[in-house]
PDBML (XML) file of the C-alpha atoms, coordinates in Angstrom:
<?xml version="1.0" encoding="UTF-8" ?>
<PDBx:datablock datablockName="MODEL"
   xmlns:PDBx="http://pdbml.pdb.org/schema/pdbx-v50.xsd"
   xmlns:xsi="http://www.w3.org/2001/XMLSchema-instance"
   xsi:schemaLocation="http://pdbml.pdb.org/schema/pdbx-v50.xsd pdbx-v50.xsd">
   <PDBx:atom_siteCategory>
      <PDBx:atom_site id="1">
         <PDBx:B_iso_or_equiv>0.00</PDBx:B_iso_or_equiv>
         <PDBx:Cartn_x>7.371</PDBx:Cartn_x>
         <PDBx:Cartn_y>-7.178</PDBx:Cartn_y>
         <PDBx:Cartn_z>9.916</PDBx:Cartn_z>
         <PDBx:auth_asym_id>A</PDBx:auth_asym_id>
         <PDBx:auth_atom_id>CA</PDBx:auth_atom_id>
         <PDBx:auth_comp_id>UNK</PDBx:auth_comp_id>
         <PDBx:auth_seq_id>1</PDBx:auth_seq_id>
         <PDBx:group_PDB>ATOM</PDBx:group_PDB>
         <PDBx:label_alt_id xsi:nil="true" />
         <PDBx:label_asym_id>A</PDBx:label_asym_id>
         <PDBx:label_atom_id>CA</PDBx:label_atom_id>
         <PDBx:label_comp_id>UNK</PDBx:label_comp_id>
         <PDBx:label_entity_id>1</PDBx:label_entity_id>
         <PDBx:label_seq_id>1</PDBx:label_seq_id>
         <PDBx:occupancy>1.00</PDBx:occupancy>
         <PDBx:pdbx_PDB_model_num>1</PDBx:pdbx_PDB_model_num>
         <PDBx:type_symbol>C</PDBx:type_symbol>
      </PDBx:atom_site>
      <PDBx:atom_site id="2">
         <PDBx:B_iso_or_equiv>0.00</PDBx:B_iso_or_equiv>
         <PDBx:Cartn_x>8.692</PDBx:Cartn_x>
         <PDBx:Cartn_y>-7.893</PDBx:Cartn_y>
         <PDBx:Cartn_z>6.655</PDBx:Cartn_z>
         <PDBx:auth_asym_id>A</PDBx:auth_asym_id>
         <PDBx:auth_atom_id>CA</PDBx:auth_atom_id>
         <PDBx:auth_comp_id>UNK</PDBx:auth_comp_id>
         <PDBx:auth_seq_id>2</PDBx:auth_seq_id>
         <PDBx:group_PDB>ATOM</PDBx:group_PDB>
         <PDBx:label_alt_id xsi:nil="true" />
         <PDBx:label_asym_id>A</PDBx:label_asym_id>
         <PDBx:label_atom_id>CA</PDBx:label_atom_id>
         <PDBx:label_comp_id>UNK</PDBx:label_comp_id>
         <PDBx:label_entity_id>1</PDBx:label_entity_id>
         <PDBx:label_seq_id>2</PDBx:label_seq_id>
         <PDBx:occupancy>1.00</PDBx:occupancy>
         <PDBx:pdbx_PDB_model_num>1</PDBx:pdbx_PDB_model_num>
         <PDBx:type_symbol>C</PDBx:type_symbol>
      </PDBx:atom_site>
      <PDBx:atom_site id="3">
         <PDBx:B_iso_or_equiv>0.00</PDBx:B_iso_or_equiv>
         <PDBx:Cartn_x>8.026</PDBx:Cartn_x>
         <PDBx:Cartn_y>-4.599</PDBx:Cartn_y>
         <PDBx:Cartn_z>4.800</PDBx:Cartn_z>
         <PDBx:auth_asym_id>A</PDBx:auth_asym_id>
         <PDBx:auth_atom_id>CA</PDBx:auth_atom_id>
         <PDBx:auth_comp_id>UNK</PDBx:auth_comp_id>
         <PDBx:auth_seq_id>3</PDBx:auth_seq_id>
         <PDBx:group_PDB>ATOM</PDBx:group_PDB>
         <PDBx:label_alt_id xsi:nil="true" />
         <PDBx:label_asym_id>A</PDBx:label_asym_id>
         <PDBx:label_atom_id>CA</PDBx:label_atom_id>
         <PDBx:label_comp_id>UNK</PDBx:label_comp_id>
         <PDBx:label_entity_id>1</PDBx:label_entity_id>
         <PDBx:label_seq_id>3</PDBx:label_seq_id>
         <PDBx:occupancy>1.00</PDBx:occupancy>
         <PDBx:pdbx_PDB_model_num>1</PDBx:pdbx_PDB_model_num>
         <PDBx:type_symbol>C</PDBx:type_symbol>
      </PDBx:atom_site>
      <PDBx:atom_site id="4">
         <PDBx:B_iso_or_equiv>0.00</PDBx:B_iso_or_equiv>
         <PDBx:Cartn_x>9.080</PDBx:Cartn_x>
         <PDBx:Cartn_y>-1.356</PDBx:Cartn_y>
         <PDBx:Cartn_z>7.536</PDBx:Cartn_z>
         <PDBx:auth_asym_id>A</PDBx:auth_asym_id>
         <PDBx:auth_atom_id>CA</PDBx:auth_atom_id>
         <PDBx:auth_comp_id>UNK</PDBx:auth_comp_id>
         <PDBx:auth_seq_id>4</PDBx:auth_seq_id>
         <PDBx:group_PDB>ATOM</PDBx:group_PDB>
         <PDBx:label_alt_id xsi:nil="true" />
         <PDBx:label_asym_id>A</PDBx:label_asym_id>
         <PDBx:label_atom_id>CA</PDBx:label_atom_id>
         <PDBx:label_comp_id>UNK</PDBx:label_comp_id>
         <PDBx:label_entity_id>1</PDBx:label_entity_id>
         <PDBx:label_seq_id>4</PDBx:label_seq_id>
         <PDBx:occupancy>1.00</PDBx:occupancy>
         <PDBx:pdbx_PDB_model_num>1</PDBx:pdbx_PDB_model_num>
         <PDBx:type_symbol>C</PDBx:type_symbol>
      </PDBx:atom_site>
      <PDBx:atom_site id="5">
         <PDBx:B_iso_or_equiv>0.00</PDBx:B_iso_or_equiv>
         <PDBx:Cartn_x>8.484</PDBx:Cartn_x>
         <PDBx:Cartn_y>1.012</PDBx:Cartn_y>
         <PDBx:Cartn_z>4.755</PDBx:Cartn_z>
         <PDBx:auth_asym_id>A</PDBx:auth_asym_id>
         <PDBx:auth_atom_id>CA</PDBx:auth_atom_id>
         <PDBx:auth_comp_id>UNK</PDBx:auth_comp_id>
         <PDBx:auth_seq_id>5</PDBx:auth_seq_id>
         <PDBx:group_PDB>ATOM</PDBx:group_PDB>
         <PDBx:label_alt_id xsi:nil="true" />
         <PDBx:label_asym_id>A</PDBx:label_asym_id>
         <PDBx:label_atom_id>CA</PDBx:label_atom_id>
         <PDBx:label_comp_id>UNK</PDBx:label_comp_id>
         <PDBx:label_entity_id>1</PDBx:label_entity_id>
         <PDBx:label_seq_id>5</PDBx:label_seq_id>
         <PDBx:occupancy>1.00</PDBx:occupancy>
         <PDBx:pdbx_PDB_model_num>1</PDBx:pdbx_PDB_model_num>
         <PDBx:type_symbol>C</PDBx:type_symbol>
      </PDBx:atom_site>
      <PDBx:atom_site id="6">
         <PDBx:B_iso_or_equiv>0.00</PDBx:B_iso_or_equiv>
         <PDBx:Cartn_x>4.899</PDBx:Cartn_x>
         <PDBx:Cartn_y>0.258</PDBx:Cartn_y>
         <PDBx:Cartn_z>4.716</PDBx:Cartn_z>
         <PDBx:auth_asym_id>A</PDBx:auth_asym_id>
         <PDBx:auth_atom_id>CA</PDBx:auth_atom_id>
         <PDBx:auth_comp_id>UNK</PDBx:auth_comp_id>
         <PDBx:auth_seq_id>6</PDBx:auth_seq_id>
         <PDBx:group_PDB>ATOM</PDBx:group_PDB>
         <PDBx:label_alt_id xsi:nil="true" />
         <PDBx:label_asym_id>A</PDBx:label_asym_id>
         <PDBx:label_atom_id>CA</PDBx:label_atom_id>
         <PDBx:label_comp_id>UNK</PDBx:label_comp_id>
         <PDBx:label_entity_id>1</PDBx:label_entity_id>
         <PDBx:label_seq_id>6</PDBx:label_seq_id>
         <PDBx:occupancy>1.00</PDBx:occupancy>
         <PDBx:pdbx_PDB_model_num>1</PDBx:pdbx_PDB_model_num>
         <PDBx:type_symbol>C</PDBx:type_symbol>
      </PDBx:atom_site>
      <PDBx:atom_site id="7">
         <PDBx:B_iso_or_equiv>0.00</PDBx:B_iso_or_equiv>
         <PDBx:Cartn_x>4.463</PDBx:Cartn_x>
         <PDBx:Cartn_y>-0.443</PDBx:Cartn_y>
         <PDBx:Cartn_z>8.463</PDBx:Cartn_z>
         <PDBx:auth_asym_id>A</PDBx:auth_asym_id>
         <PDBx:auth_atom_id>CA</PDBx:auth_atom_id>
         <PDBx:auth_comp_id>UNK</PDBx:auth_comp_id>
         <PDBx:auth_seq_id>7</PDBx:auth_seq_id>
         <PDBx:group_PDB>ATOM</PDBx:group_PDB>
         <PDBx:label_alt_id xsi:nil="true" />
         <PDBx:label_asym_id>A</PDBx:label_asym_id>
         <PDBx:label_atom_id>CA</PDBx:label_atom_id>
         <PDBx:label_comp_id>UNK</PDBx:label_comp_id>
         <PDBx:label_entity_id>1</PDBx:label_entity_id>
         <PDBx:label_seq_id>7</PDBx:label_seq_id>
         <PDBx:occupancy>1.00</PDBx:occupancy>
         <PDBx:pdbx_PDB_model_num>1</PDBx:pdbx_PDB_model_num>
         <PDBx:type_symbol>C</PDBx:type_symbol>
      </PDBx:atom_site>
      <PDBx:atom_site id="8">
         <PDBx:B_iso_or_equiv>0.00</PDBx:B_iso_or_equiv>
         <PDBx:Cartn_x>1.297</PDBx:Cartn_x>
         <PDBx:Cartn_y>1.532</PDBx:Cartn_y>
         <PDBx:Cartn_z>9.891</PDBx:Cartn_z>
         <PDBx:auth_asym_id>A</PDBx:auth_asym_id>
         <PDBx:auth_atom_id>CA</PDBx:auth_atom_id>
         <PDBx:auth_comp_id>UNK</PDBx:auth_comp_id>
         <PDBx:auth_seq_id>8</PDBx:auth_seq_id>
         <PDBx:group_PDB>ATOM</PDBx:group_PDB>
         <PDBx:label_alt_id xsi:nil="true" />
         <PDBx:label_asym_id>A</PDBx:label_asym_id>
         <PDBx:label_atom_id>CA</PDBx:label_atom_id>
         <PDBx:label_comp_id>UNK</PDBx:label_comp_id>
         <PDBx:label_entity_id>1</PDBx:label_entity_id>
         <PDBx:label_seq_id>8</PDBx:label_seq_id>
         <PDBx:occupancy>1.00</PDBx:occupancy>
         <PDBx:pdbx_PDB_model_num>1</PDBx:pdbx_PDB_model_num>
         <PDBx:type_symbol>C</PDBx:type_symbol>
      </PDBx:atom_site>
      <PDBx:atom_site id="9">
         <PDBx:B_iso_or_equiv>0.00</PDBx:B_iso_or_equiv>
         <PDBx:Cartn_x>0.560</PDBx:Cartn_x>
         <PDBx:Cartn_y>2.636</PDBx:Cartn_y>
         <PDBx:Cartn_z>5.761</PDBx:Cartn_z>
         <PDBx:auth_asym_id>A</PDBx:auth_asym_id>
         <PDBx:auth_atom_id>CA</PDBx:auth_atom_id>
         <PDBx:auth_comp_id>UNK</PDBx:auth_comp_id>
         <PDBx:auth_seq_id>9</PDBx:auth_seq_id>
         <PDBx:group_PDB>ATOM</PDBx:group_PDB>
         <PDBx:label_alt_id xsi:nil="true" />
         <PDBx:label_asym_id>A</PDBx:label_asym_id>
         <PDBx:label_atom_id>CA</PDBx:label_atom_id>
         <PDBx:label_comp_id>UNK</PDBx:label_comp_id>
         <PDBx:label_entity_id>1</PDBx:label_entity_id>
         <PDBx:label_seq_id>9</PDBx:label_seq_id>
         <PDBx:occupancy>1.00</PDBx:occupancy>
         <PDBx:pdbx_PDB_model_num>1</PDBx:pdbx_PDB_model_num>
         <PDBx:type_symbol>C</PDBx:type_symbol>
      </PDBx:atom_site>
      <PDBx:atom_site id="10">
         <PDBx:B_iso_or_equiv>0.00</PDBx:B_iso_or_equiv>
         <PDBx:Cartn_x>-3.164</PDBx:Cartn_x>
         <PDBx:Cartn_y>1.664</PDBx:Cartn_y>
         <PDBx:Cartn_z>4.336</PDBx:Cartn_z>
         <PDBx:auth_asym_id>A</PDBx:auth_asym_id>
         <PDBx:auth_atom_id>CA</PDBx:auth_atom_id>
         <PDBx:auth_comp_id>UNK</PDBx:auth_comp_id>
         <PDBx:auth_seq_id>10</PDBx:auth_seq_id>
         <PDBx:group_PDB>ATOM</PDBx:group_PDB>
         <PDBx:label_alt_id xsi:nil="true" />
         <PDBx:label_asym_id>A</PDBx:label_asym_id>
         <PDBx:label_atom_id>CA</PDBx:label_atom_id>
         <PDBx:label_comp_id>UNK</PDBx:label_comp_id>
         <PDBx:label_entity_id>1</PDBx:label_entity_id>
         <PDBx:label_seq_id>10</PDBx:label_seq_id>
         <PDBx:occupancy>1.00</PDBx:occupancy>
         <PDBx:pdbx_PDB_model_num>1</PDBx:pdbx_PDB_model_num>
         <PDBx:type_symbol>C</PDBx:type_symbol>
      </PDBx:atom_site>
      <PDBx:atom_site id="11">
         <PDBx:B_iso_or_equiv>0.00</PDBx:B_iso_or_equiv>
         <PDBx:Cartn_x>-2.594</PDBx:Cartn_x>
         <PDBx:Cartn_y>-0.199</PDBx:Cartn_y>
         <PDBx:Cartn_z>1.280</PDBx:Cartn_z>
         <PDBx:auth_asym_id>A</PDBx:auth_asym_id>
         <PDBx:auth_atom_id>CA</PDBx:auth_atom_id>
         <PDBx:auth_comp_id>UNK</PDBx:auth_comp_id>
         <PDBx:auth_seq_id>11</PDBx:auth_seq_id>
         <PDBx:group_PDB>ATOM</PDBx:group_PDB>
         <PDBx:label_alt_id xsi:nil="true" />
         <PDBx:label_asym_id>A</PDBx:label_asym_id>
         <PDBx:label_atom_id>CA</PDBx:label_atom_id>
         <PDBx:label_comp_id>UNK</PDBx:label_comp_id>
         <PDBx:label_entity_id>1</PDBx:label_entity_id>
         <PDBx:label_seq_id>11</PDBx:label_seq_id>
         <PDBx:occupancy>1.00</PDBx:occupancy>
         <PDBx:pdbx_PDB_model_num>1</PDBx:pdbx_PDB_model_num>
         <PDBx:type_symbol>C</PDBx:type_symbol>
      </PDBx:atom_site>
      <PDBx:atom_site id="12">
         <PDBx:B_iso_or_equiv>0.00</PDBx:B_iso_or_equiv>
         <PDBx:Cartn_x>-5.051</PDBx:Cartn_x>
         <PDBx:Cartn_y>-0.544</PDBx:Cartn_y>
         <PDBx:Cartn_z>-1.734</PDBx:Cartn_z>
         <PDBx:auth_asym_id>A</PDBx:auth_asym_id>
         <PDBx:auth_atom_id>CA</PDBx:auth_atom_id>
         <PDBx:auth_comp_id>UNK</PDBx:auth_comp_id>
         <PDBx:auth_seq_id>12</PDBx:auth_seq_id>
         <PDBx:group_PDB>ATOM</PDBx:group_PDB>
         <PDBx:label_alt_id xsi:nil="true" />
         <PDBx:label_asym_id>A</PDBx:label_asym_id>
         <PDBx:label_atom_id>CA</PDBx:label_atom_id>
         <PDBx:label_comp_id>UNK</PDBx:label_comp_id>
         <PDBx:label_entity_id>1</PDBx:label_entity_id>
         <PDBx:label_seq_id>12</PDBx:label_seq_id>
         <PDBx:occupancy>1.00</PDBx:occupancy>
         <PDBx:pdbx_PDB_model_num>1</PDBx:pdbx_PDB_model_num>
         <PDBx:type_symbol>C</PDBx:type_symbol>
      </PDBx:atom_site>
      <PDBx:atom_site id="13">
         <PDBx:B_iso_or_equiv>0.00</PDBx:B_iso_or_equiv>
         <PDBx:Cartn_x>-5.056</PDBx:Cartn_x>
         <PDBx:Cartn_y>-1.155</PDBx:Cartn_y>
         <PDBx:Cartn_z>-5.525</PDBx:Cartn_z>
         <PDBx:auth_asym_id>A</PDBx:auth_asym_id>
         <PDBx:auth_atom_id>CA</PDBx:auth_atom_id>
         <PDBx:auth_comp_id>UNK</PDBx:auth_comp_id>
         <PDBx:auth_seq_id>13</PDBx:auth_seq_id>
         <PDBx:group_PDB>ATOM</PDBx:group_PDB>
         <PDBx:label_alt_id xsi:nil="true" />
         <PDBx:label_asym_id>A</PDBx:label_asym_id>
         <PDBx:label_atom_id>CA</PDBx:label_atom_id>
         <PDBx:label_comp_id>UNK</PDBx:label_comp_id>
         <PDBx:label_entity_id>1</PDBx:label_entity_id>
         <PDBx:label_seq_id>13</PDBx:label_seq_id>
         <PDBx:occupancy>1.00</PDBx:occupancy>
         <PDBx:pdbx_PDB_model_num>1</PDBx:pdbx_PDB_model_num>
         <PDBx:type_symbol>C</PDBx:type_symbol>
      </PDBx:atom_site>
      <PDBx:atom_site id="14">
         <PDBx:B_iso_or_equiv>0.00</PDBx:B_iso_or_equiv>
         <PDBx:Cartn_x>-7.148</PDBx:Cartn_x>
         <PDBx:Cartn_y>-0.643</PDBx:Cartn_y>
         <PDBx:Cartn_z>-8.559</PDBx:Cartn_z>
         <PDBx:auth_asym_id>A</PDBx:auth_asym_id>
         <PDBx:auth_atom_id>CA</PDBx:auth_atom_id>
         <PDBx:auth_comp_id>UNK</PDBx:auth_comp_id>
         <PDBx:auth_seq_id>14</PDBx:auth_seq_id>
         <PDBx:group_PDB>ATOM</PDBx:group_PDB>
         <PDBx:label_alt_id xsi:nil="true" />
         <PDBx:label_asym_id>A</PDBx:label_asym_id>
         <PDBx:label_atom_id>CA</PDBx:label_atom_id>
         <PDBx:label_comp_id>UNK</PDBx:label_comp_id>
         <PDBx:label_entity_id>1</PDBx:label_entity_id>
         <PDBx:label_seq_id>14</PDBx:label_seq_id>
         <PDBx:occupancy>1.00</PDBx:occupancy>
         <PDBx:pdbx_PDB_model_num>1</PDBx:pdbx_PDB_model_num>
         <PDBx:type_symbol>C</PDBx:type_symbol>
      </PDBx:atom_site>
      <PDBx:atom_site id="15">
         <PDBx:B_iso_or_equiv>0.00</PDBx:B_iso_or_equiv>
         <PDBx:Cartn_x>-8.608</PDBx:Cartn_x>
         <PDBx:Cartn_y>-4.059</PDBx:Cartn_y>
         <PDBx:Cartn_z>-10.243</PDBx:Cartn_z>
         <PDBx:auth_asym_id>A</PDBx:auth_asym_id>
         <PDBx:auth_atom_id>CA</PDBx:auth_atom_id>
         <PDBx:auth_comp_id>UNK</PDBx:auth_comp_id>
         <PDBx:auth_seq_id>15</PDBx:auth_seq_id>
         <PDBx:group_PDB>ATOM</PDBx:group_PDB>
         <PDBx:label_alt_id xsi:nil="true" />
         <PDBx:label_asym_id>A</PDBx:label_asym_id>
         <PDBx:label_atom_id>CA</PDBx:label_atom_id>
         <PDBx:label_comp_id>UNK</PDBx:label_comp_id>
         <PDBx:label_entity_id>1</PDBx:label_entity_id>
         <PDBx:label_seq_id>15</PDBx:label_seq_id>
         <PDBx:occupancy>1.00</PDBx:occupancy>
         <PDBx:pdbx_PDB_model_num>1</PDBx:pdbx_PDB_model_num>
         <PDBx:type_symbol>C</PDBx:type_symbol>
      </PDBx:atom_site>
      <PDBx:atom_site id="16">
         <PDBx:B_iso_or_equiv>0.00</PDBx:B_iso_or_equiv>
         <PDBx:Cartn_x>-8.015</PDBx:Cartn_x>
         <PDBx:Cartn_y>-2.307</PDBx:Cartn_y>
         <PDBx:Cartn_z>-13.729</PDBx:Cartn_z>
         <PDBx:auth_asym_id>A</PDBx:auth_asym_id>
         <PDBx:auth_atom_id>CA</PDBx:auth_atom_id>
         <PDBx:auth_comp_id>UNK</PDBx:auth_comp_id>
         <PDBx:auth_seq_id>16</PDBx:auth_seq_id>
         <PDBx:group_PDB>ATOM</PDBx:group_PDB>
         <PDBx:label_alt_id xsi:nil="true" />
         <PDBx:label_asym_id>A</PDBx:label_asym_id>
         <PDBx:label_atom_id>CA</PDBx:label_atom_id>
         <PDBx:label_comp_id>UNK</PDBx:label_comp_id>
         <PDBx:label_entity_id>1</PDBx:label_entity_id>
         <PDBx:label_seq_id>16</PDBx:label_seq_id>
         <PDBx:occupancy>1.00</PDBx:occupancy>
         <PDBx:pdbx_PDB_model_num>1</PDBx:pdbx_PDB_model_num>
         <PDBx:type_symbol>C</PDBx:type_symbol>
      </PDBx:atom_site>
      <PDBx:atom_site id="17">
         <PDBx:B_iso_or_equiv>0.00</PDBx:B_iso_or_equiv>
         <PDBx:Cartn_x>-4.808</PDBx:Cartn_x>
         <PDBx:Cartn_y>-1.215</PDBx:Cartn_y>
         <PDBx:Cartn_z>-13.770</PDBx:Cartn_z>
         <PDBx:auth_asym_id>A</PDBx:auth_asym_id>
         <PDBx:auth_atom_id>CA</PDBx:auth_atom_id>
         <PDBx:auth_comp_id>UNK</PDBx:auth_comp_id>
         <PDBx:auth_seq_id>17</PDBx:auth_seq_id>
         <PDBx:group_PDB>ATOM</PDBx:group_PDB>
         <PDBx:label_alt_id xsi:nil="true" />
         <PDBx:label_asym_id>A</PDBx:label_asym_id>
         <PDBx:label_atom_id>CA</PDBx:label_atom_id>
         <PDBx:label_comp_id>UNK</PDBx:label_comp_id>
         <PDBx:label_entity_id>1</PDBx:label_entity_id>
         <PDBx:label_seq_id>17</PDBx:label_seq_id>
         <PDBx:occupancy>1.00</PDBx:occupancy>
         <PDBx:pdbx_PDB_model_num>1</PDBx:pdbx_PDB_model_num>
         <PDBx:type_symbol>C</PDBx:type_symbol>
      </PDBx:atom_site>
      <PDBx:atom_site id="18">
         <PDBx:B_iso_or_equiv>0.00</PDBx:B_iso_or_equiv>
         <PDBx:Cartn_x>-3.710</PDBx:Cartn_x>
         <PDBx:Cartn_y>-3.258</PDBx:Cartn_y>
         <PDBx:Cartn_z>-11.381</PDBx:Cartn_z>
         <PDBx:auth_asym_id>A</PDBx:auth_asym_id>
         <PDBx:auth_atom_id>CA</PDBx:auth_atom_id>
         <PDBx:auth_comp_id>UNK</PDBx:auth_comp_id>
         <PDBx:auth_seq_id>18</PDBx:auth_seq_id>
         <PDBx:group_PDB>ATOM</PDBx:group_PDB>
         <PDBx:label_alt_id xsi:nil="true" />
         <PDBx:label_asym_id>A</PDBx:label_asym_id>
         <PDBx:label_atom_id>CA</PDBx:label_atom_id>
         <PDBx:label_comp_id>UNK</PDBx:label_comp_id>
         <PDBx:label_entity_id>1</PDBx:label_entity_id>
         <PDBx:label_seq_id>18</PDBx:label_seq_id>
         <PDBx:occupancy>1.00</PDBx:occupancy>
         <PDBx:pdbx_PDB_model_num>1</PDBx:pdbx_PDB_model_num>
         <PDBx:type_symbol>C</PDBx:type_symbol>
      </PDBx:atom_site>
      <PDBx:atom_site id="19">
         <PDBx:B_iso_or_equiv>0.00</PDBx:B_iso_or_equiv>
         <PDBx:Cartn_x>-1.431</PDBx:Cartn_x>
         <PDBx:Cartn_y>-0.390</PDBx:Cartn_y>
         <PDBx:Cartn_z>-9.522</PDBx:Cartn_z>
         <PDBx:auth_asym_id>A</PDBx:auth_asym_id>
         <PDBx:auth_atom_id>CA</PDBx:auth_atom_id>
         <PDBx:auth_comp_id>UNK</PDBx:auth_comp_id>
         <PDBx:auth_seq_id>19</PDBx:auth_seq_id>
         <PDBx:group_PDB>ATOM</PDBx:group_PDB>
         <PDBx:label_alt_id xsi:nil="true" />
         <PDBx:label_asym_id>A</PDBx:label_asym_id>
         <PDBx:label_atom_id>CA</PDBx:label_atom_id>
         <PDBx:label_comp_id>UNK</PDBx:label_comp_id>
         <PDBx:label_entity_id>1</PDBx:label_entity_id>
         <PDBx:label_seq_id>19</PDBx:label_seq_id>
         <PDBx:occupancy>1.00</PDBx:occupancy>
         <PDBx:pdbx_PDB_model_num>1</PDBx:pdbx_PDB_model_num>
         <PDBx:type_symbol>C</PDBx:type_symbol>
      </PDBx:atom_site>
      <PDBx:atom_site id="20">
         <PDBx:B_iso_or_equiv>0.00</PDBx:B_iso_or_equiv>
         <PDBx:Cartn_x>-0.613</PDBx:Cartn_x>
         <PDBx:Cartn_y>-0.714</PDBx:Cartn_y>
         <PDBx:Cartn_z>-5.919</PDBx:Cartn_z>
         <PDBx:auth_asym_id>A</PDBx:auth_asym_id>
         <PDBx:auth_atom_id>CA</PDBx:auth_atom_id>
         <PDBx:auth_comp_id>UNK</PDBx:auth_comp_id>
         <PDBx:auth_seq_id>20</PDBx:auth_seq_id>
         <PDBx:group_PDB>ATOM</PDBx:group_PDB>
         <PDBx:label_alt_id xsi:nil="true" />
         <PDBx:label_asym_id>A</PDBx:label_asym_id>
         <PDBx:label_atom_id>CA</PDBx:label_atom_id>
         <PDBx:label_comp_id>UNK</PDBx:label_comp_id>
         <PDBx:label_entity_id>1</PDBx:label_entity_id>
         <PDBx:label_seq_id>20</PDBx:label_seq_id>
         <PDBx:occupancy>1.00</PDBx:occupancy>
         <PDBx:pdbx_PDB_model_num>1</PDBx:pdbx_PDB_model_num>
         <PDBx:type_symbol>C</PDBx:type_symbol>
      </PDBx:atom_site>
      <PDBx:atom_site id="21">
         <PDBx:B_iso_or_equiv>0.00</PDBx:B_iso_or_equiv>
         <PDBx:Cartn_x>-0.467</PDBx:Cartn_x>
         <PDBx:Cartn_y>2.504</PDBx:Cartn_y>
         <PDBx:Cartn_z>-3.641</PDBx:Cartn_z>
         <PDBx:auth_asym_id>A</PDBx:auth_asym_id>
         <PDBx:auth_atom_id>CA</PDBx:auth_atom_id>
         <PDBx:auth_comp_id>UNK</PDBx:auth_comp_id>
         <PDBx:auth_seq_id>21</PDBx:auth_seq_id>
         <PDBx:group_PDB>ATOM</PDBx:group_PDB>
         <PDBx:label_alt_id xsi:nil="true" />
         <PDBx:label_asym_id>A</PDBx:label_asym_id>
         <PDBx:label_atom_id>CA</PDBx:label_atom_id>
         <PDBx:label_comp_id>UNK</PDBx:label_comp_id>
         <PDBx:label_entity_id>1</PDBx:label_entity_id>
         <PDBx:label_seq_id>21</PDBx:label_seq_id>
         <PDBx:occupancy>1.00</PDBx:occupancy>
         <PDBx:pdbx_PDB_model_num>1</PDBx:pdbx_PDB_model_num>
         <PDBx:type_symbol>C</PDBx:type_symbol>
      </PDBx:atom_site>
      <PDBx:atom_site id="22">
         <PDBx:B_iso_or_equiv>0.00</PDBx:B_iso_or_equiv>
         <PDBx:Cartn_x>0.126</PDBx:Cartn_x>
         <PDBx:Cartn_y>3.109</PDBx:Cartn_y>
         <PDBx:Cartn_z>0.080</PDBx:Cartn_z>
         <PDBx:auth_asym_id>A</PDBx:auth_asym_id>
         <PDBx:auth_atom_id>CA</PDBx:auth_atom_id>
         <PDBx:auth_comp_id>UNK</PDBx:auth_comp_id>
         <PDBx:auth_seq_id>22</PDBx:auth_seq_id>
         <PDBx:group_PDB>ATOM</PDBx:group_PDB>
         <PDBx:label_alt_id xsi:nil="true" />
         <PDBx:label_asym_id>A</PDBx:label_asym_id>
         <PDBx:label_atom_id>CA</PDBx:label_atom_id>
         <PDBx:label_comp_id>UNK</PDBx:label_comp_id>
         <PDBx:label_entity_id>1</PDBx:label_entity_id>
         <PDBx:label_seq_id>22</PDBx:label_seq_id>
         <PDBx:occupancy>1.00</PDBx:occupancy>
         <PDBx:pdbx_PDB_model_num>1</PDBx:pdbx_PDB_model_num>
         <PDBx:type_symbol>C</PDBx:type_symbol>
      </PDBx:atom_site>
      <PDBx:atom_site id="23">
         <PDBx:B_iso_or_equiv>0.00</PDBx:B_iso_or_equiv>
         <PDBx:Cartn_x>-0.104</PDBx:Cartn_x>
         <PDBx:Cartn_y>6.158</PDBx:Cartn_y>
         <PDBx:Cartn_z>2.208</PDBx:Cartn_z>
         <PDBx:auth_asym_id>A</PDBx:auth_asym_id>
         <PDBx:auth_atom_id>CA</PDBx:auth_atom_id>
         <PDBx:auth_comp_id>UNK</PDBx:auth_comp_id>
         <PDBx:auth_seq_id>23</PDBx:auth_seq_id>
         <PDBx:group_PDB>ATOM</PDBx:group_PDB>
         <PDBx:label_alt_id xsi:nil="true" />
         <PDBx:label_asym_id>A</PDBx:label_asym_id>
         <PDBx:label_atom_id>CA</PDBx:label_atom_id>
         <PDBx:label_comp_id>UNK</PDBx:label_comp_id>
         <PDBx:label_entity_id>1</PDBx:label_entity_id>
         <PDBx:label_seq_id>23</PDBx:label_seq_id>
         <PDBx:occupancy>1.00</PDBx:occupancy>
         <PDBx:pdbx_PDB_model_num>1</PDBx:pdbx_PDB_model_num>
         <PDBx:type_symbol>C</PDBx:type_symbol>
      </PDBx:atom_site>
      <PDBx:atom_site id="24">
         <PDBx:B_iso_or_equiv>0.00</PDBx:B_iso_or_equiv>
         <PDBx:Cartn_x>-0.066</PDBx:Cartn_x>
         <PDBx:Cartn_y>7.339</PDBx:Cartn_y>
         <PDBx:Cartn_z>5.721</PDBx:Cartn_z>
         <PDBx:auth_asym_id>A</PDBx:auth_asym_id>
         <PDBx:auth_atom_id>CA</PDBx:auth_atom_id>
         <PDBx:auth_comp_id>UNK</PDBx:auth_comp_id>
         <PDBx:auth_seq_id>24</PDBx:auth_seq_id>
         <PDBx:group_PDB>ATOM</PDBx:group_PDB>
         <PDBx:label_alt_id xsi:nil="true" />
         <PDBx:label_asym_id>A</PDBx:label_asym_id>
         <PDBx:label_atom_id>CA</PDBx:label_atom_id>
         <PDBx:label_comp_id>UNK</PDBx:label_comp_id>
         <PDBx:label_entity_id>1</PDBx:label_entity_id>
         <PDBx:label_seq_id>24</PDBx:label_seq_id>
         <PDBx:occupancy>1.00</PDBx:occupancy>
         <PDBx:pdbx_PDB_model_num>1</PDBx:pdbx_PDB_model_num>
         <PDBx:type_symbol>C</PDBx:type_symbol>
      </PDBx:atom_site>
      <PDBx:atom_site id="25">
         <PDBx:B_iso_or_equiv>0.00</PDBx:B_iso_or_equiv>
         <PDBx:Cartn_x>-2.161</PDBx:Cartn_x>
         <PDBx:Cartn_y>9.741</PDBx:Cartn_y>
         <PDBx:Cartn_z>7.904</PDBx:Cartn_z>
         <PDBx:auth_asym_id>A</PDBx:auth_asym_id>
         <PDBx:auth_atom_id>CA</PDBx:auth_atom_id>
         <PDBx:auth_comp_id>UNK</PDBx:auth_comp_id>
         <PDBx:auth_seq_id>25</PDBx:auth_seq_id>
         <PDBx:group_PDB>ATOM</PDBx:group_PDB>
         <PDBx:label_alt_id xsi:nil="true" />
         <PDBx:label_asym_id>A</PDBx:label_asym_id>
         <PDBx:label_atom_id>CA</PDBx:label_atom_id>
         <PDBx:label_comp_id>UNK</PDBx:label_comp_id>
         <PDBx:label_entity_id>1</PDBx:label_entity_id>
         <PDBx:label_seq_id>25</PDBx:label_seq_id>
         <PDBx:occupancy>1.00</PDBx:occupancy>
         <PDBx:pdbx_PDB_model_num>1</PDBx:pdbx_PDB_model_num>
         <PDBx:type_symbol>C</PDBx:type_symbol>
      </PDBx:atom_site>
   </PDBx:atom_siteCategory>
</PDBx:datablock>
């Protein structure tokens, strides 16, 4: 509940660069 923009969104990352991404299908 306390992020709506990512609600229902798969979140993962990247150990080396440590970026963050999210996207929806």
């Amino acid at each position: 509940d306390r992020l709506p923009q990512l609600q229902g969104a798969y979140v993962y990352g990247d150990y080396s660069t440590g970026k963050i991404w999210a996207g929806r299908h």
